[in-house]
Protein backbone atom coordinates (compact mmCIF):
# COMPACT_ATOMS: atom_id res chain seq x y z
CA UNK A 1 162.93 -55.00 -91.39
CA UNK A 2 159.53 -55.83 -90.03
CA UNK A 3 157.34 -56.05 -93.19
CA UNK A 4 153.93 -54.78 -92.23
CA UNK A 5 152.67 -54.06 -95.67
CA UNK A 6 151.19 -58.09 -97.29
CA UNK A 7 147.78 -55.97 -98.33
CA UNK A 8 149.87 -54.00 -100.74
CA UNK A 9 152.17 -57.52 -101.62
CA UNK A 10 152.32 -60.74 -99.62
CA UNK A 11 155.78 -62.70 -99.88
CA UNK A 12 156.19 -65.63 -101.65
CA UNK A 13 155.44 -68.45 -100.55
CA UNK A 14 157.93 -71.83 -100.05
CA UNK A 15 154.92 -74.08 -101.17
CA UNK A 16 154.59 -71.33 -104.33
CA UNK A 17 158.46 -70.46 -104.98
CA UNK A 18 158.50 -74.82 -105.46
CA UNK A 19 156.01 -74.91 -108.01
CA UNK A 20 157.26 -71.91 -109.61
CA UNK A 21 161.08 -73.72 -110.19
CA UNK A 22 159.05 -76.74 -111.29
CA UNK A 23 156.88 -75.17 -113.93
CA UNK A 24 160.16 -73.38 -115.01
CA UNK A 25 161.47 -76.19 -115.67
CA UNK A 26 159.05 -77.79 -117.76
CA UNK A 27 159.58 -74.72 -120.90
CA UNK A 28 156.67 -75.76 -122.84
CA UNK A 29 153.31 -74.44 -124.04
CA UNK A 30 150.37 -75.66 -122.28
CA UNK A 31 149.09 -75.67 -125.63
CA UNK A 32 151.10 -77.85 -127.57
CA UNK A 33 150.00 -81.30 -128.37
CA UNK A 34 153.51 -82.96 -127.86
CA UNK A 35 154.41 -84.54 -124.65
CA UNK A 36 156.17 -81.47 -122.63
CA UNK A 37 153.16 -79.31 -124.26
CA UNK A 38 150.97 -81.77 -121.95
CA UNK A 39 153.16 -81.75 -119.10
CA UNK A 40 152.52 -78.00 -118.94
CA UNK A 41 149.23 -78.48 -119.35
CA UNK A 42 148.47 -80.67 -116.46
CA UNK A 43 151.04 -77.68 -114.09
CA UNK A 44 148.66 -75.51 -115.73
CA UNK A 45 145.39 -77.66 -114.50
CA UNK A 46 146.46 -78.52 -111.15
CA UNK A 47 147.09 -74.91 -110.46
CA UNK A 48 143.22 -74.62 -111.46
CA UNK A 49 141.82 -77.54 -109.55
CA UNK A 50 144.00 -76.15 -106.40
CA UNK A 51 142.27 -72.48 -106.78
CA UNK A 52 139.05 -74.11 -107.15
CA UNK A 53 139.10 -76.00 -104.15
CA UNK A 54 140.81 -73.13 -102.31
CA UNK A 55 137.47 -71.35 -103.09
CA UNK A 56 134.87 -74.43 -102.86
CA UNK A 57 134.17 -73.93 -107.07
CA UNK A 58 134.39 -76.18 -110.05
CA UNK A 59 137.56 -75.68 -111.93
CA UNK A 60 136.48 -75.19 -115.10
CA UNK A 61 134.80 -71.67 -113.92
CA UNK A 62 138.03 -70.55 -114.07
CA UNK A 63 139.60 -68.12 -115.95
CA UNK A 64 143.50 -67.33 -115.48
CA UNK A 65 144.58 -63.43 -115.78
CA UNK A 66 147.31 -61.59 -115.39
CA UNK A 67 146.15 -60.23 -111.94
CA UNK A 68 143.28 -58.66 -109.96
CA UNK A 69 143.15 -55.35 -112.41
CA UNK A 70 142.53 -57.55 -115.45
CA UNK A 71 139.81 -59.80 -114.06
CA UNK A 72 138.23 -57.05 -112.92
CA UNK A 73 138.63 -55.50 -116.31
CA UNK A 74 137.35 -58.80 -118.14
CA UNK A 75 134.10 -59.15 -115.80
CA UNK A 76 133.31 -55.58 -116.24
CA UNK A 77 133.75 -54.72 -119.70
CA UNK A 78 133.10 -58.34 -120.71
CA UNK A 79 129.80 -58.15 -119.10
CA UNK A 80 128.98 -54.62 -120.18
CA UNK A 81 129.66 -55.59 -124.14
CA UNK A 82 127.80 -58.75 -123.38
CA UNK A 83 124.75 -56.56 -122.53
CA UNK A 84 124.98 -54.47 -125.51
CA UNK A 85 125.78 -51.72 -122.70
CA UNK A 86 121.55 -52.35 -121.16
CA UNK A 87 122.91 -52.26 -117.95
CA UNK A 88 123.46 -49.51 -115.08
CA UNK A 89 127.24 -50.93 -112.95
CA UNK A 90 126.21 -49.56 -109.20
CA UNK A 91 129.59 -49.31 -107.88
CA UNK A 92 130.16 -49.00 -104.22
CA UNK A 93 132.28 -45.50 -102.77
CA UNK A 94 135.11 -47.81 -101.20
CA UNK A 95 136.13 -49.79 -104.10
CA UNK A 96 139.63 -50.27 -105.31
CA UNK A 97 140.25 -48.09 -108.56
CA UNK A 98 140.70 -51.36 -110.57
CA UNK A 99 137.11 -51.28 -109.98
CA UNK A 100 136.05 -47.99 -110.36
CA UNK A 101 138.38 -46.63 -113.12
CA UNK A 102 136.99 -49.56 -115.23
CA UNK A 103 133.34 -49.09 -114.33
CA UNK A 104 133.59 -45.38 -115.32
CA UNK A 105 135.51 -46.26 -118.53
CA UNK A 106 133.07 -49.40 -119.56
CA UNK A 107 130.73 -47.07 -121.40
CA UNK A 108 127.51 -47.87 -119.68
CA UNK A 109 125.15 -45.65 -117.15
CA UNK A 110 127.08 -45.71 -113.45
CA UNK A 111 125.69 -44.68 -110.01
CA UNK A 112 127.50 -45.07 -106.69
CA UNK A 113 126.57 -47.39 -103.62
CA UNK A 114 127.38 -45.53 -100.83
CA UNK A 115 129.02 -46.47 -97.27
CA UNK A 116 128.42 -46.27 -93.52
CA UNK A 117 130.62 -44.88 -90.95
CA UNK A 118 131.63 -48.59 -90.66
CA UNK A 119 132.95 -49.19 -94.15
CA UNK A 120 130.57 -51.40 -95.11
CA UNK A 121 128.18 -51.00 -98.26
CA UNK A 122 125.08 -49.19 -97.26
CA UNK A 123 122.56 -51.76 -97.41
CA UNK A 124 119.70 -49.99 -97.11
CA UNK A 125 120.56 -47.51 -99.35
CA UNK A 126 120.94 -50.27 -101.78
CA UNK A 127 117.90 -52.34 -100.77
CA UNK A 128 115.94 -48.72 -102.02
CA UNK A 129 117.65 -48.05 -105.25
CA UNK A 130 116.84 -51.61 -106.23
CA UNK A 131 113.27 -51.35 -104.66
CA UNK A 132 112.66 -48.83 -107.64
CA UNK A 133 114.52 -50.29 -110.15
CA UNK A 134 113.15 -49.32 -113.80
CA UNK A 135 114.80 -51.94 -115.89
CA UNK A 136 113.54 -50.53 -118.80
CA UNK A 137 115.06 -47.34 -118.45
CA UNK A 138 117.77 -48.24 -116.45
CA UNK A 139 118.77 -52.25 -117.79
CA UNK A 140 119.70 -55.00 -116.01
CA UNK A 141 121.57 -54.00 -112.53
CA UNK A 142 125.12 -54.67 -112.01
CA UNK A 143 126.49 -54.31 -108.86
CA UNK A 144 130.09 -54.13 -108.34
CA UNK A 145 131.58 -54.77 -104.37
CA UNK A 146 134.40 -56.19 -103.10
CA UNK A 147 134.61 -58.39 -100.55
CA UNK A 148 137.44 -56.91 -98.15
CA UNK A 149 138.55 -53.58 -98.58
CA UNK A 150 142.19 -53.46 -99.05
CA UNK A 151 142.39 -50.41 -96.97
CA UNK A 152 140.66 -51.01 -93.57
CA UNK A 153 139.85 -54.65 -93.84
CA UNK A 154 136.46 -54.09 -93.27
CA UNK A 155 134.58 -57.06 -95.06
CA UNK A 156 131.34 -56.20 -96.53
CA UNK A 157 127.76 -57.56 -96.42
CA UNK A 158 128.68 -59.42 -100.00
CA UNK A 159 125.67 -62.52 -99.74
CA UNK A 160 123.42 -60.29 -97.97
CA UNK A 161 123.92 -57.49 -101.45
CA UNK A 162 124.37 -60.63 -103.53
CA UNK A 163 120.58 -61.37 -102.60
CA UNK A 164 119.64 -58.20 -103.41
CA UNK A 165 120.43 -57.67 -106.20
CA UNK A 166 119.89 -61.38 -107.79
CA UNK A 167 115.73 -60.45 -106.43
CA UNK A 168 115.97 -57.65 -108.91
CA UNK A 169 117.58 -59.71 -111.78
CA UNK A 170 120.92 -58.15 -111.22
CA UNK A 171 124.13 -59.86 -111.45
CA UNK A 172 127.29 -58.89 -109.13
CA UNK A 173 130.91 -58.59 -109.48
CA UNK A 174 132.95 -58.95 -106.42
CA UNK A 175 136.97 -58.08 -106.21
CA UNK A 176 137.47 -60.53 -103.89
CA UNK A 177 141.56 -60.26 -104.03
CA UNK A 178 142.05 -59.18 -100.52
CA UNK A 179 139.99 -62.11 -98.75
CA UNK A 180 141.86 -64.99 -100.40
CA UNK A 181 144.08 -66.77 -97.57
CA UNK A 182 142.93 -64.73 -95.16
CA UNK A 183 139.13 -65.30 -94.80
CA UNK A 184 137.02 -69.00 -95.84
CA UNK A 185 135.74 -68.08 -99.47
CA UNK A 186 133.05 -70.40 -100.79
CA UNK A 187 131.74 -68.92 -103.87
CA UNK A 188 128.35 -70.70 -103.63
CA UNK A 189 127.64 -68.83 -100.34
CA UNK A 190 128.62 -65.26 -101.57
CA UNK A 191 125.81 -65.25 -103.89
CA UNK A 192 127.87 -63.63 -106.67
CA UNK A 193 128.00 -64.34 -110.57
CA UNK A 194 132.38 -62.89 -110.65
CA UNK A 195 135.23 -63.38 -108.56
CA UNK A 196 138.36 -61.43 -108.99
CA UNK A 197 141.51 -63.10 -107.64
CA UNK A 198 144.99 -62.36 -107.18
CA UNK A 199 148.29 -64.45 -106.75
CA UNK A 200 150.41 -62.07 -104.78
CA UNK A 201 148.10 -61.16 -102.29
CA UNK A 202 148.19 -64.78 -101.05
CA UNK A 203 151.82 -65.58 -101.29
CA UNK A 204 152.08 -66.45 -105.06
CA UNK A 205 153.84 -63.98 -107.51
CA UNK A 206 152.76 -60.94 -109.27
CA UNK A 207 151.67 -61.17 -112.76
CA UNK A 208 148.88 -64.19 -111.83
CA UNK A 209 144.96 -63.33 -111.45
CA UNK A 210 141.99 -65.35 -111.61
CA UNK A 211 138.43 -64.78 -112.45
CA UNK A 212 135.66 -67.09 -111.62
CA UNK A 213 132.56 -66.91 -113.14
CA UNK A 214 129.48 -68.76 -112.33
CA UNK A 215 128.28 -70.93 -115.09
CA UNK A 216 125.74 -69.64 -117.30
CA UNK A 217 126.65 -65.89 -116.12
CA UNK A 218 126.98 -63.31 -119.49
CA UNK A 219 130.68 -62.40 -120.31
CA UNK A 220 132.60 -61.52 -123.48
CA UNK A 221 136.69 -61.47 -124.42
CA UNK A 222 138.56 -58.31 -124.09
CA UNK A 223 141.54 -59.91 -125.86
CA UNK A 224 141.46 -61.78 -128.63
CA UNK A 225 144.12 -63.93 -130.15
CA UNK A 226 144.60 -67.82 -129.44
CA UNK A 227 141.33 -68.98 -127.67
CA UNK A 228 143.06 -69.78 -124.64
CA UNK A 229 141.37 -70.02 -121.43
CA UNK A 230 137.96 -71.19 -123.46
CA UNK A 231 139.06 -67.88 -125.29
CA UNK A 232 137.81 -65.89 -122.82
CA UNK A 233 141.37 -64.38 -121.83
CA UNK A 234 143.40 -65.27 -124.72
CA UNK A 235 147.32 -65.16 -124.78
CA UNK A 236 150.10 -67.85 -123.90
CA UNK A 237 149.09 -68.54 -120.09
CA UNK A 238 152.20 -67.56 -117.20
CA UNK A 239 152.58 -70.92 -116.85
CA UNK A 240 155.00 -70.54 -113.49
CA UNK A 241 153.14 -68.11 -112.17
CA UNK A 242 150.02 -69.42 -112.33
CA UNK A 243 151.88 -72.68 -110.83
CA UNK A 244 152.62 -70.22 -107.74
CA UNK A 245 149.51 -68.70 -107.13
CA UNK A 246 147.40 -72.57 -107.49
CA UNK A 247 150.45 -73.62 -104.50
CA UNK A 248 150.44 -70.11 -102.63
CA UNK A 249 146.07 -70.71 -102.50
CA UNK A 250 146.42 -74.30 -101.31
CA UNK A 251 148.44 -73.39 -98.63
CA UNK A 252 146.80 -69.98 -98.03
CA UNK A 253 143.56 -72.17 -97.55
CA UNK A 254 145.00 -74.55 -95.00
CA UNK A 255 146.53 -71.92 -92.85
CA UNK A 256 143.36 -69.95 -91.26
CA UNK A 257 144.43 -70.50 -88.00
CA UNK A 258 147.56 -68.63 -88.38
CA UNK A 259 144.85 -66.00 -89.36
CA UNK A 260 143.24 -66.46 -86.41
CA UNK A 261 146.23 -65.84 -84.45
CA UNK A 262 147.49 -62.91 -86.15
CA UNK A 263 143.86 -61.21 -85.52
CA UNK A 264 144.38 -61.75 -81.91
CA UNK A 265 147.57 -59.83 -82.09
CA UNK A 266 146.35 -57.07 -84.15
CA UNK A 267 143.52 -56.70 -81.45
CA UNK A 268 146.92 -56.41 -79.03
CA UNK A 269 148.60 -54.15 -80.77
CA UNK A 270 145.35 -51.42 -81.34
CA UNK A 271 144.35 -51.82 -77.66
CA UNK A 272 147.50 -50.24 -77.06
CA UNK A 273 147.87 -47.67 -79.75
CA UNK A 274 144.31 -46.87 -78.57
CA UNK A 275 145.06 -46.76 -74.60
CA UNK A 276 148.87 -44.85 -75.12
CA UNK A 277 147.97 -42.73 -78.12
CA UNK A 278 144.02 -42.65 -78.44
CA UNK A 279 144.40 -43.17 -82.05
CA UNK A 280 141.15 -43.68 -84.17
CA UNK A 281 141.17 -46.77 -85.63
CA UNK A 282 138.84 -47.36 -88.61
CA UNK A 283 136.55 -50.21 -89.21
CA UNK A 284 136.84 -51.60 -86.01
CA UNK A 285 133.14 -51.71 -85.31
CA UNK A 286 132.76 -54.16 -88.40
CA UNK A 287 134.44 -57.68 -89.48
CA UNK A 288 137.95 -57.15 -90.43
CA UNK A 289 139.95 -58.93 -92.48
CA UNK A 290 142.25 -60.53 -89.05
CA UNK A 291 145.58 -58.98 -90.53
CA UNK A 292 144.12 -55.21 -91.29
CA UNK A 293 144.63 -52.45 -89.13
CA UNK A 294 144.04 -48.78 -90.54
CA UNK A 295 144.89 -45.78 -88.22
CA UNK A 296 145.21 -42.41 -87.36
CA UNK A 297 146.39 -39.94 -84.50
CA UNK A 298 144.82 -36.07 -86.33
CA UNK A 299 147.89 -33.65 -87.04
CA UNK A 300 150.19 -36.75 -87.59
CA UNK A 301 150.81 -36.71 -91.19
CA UNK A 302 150.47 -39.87 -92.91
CA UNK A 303 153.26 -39.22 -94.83
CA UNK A 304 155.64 -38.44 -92.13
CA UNK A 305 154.38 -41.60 -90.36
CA UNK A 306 155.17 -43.99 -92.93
CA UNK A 307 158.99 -42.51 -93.38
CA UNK A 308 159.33 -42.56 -89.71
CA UNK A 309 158.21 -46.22 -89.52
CA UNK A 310 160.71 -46.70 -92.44
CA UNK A 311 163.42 -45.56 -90.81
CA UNK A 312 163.16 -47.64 -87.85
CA UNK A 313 162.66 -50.79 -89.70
CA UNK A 314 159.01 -50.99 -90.06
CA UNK A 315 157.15 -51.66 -93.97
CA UNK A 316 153.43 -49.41 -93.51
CA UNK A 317 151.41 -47.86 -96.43
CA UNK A 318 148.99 -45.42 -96.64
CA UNK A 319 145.86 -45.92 -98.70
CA UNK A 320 146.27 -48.13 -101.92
CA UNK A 321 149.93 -48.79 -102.03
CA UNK A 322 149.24 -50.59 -105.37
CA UNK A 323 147.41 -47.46 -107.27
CA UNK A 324 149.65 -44.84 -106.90
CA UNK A 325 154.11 -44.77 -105.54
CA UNK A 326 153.16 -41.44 -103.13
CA UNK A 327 151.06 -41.03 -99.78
CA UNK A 328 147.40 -39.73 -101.14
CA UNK A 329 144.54 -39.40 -98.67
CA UNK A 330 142.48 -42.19 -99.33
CA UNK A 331 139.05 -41.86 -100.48
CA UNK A 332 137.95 -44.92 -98.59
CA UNK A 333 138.01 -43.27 -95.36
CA UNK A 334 136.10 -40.36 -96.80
CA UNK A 335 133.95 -42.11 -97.79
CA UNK A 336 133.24 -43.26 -94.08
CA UNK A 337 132.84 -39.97 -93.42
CA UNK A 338 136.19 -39.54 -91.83
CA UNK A 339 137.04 -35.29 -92.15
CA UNK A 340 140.06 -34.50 -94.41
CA UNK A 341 142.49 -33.64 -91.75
CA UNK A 342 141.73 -36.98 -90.48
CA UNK A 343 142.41 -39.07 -93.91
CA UNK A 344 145.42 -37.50 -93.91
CA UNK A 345 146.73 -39.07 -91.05
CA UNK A 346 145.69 -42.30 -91.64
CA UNK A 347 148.65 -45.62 -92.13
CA UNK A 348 147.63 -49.29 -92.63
CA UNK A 349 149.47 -52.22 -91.57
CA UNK A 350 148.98 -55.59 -92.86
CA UNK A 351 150.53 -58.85 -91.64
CA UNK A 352 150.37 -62.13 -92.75
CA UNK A 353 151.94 -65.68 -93.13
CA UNK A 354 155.22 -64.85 -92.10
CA UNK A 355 154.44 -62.69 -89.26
CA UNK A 356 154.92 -63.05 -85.80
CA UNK A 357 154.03 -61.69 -82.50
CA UNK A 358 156.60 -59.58 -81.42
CA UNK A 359 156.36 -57.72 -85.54
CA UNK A 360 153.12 -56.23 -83.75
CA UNK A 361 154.88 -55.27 -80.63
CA UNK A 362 157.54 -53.68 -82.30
CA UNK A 363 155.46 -51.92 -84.64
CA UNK A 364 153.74 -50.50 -81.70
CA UNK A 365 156.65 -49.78 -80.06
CA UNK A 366 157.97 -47.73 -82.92
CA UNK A 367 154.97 -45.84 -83.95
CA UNK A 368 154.86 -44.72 -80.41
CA UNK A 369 158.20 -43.49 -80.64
CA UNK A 370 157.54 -41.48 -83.38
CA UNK A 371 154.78 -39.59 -81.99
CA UNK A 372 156.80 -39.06 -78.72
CA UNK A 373 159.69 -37.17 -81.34
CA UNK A 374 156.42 -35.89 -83.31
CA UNK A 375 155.30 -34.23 -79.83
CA UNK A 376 158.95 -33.17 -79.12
CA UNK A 377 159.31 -31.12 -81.81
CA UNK A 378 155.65 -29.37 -81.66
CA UNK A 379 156.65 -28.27 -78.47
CA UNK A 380 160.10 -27.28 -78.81
């Protein structure tokens, strides 16, 4: 099986599976005083100094979650409560609905940032809202944008928003779980005041997330309990799994060339689909994440697609494979102004780590087949 799909999940990593069996081992809580209780704790700290460095910040601006949906959870709600609610979250039209299920749900005043045909936040649309911002009737802006969307790849304007919004006394929250390992993140140059993070988009293992937080920025708890994690996210930490996803974002780090690489295969393989098949592919006018490719041929359903590529050995998605276990057009590419018929045609691939050249030319290959039988059959 050619696995096509590490947006959705990435697989572990050797470096991460390691640290995992190591931390396992240990069967103590980071916060006991005793001597395994500080054995876990310094697994538990090197997995913090190893994320830090992974994204250029100071460890103790991090805060371990379960995953992606809970830091995003924590910065939004935290920072809402922390604002006594004075606040207006401008979230943009192509976030993940970690992000916008918890902005709508946070209890304070909401408007949307829209997109271009590219994917990418409108920034002029923004640059106007903020241009006209009534803090007093409107409080503080929040802006919440991902980095990469999970979807297309595309990777959005985040330092150029980030300076937008900071001119206006804003803060920003950026899900930045699909850019870790697979683009340089240096928190100091995105401009923004929250980082969501994610182990097993990286190589590390489900149940791990991260949030980074600048120092200074306004956040409260949404769990209470123990006062772990400077009782920001309170609650016996995963210990192994947050040993997998510090290893998985070390090695994730070093390994942007292999990035490299795979984007100059996934170039390959759409110049193909493109020349055999004239597919549409999305995003391609912007900066993509190297490992993203999002298509669509119109009248080929997505869902037949993705059992097709099934069938002949091939792992695809279509639209968040994480928010929902059925084929749903995706609102991201609506967003982008792509028609209906057209969303619903549209498959992603995503490669990563463990992928190799001839996983693009055999995804090709077999996608092409299945529009050949597709075709067959129409005209039978």
């Amino acid at each position: 099986m050619i696995y096509a799909d590490y947006n959705a999940t990435a697989p572990l990593r050797p470096e991460a599976r390691d640290a995992m069996l190591a931390a396992l081992e240990v069967g103590a809580n980071p916060s006991s005083v005793h001597g395994p209780g500080r054995k876990a704790r310094k697994i538990l700290e090197k997995a913090r100094s190893q994320l830090a460095t992974a994204i250029r910040a100071i460890p103790q601006d991090i805060v371990f979650t379960s995953g992606g949906t809970e830091s995003l959870s924590l910065a939004i709600h935290g920072v809402v409560r922390k604002l006594d609610y004075d606040c207006t979250l401008l979230v943009s039209a192509i976030e993940h609905e970690a992000a916008s299920k918890n902005a709508g749900y946070a209890g304070a005043n909401l408007e949307t940032v829209y997109a271009t045909d590219d994917g990418q936040v409108d920034l002029d649309g923004l640059r106007q809202r903020l241009a006209k911002w009534d803090t007093k009737a409107a409080g503080l802006p929040v802006l919440v944008l991902m980095l990469a969307n999970n979807e297309t790849g595309v990777i959005q304007p985040v330092s150029e928003a980030a300076s937008l919004v900071r001119e206006a006394g804003g803060l920003v929250i950026c899900d930045g779980v699909q850019g870790l390992g697979k683009i340089p993140l240096n928190v100091s140059m995105l401009g923004v005041d929250y980082l969501a993070l994610s182990a097993h988009k990286a190589g590390g293992p489900q149940g791990a997330g991260a949030l980074w937080m600048r120092s200074g920025a306004p956040l409260l708890p949404t769990l209470f309990g123990g006062g772990q994690e400077r009782s920001l996210r309170s609650g016996t930490e995963n210990l192994s799994g947050i040993a997998g996803f510090g290893a998985a974002a070390e090695a994730a780090a070093g390994d942007m060339e292999t990035m490299r690489t795979i984007g100059w295969y996934r170039d390959r393989m759409e110049a193909r689909l493109v020349s055999e098949a004239g597919v549409t592919i999305f995003g391609r006018k912007a900066p993509r994440l190297p490992n993203t490719s999002n298509f669509a041929y119109n009248g080929f359903k997505a869902e037949t697609q993705v059992m097709a590529m099934d069938l002949a050995g091939v792992a695809v998605s279509s639209g968040s494979a994480c928010s929902s276990g059925k084929v749903k057009r995706s609102i991201v590419l609506s967003a982008m102004g792509a028609s209906d018929a057209l969303a619903e045609c549209a498959i992603r691939t995503s490669y990563g780590w463990r992928s190799e050249e001839t996983d693009f030319e055999h995804t090709a290959e077999a996608w092409l087949e299945a529009l050949r039988r597709r075709n067959m059959k129409e005209t039978a």
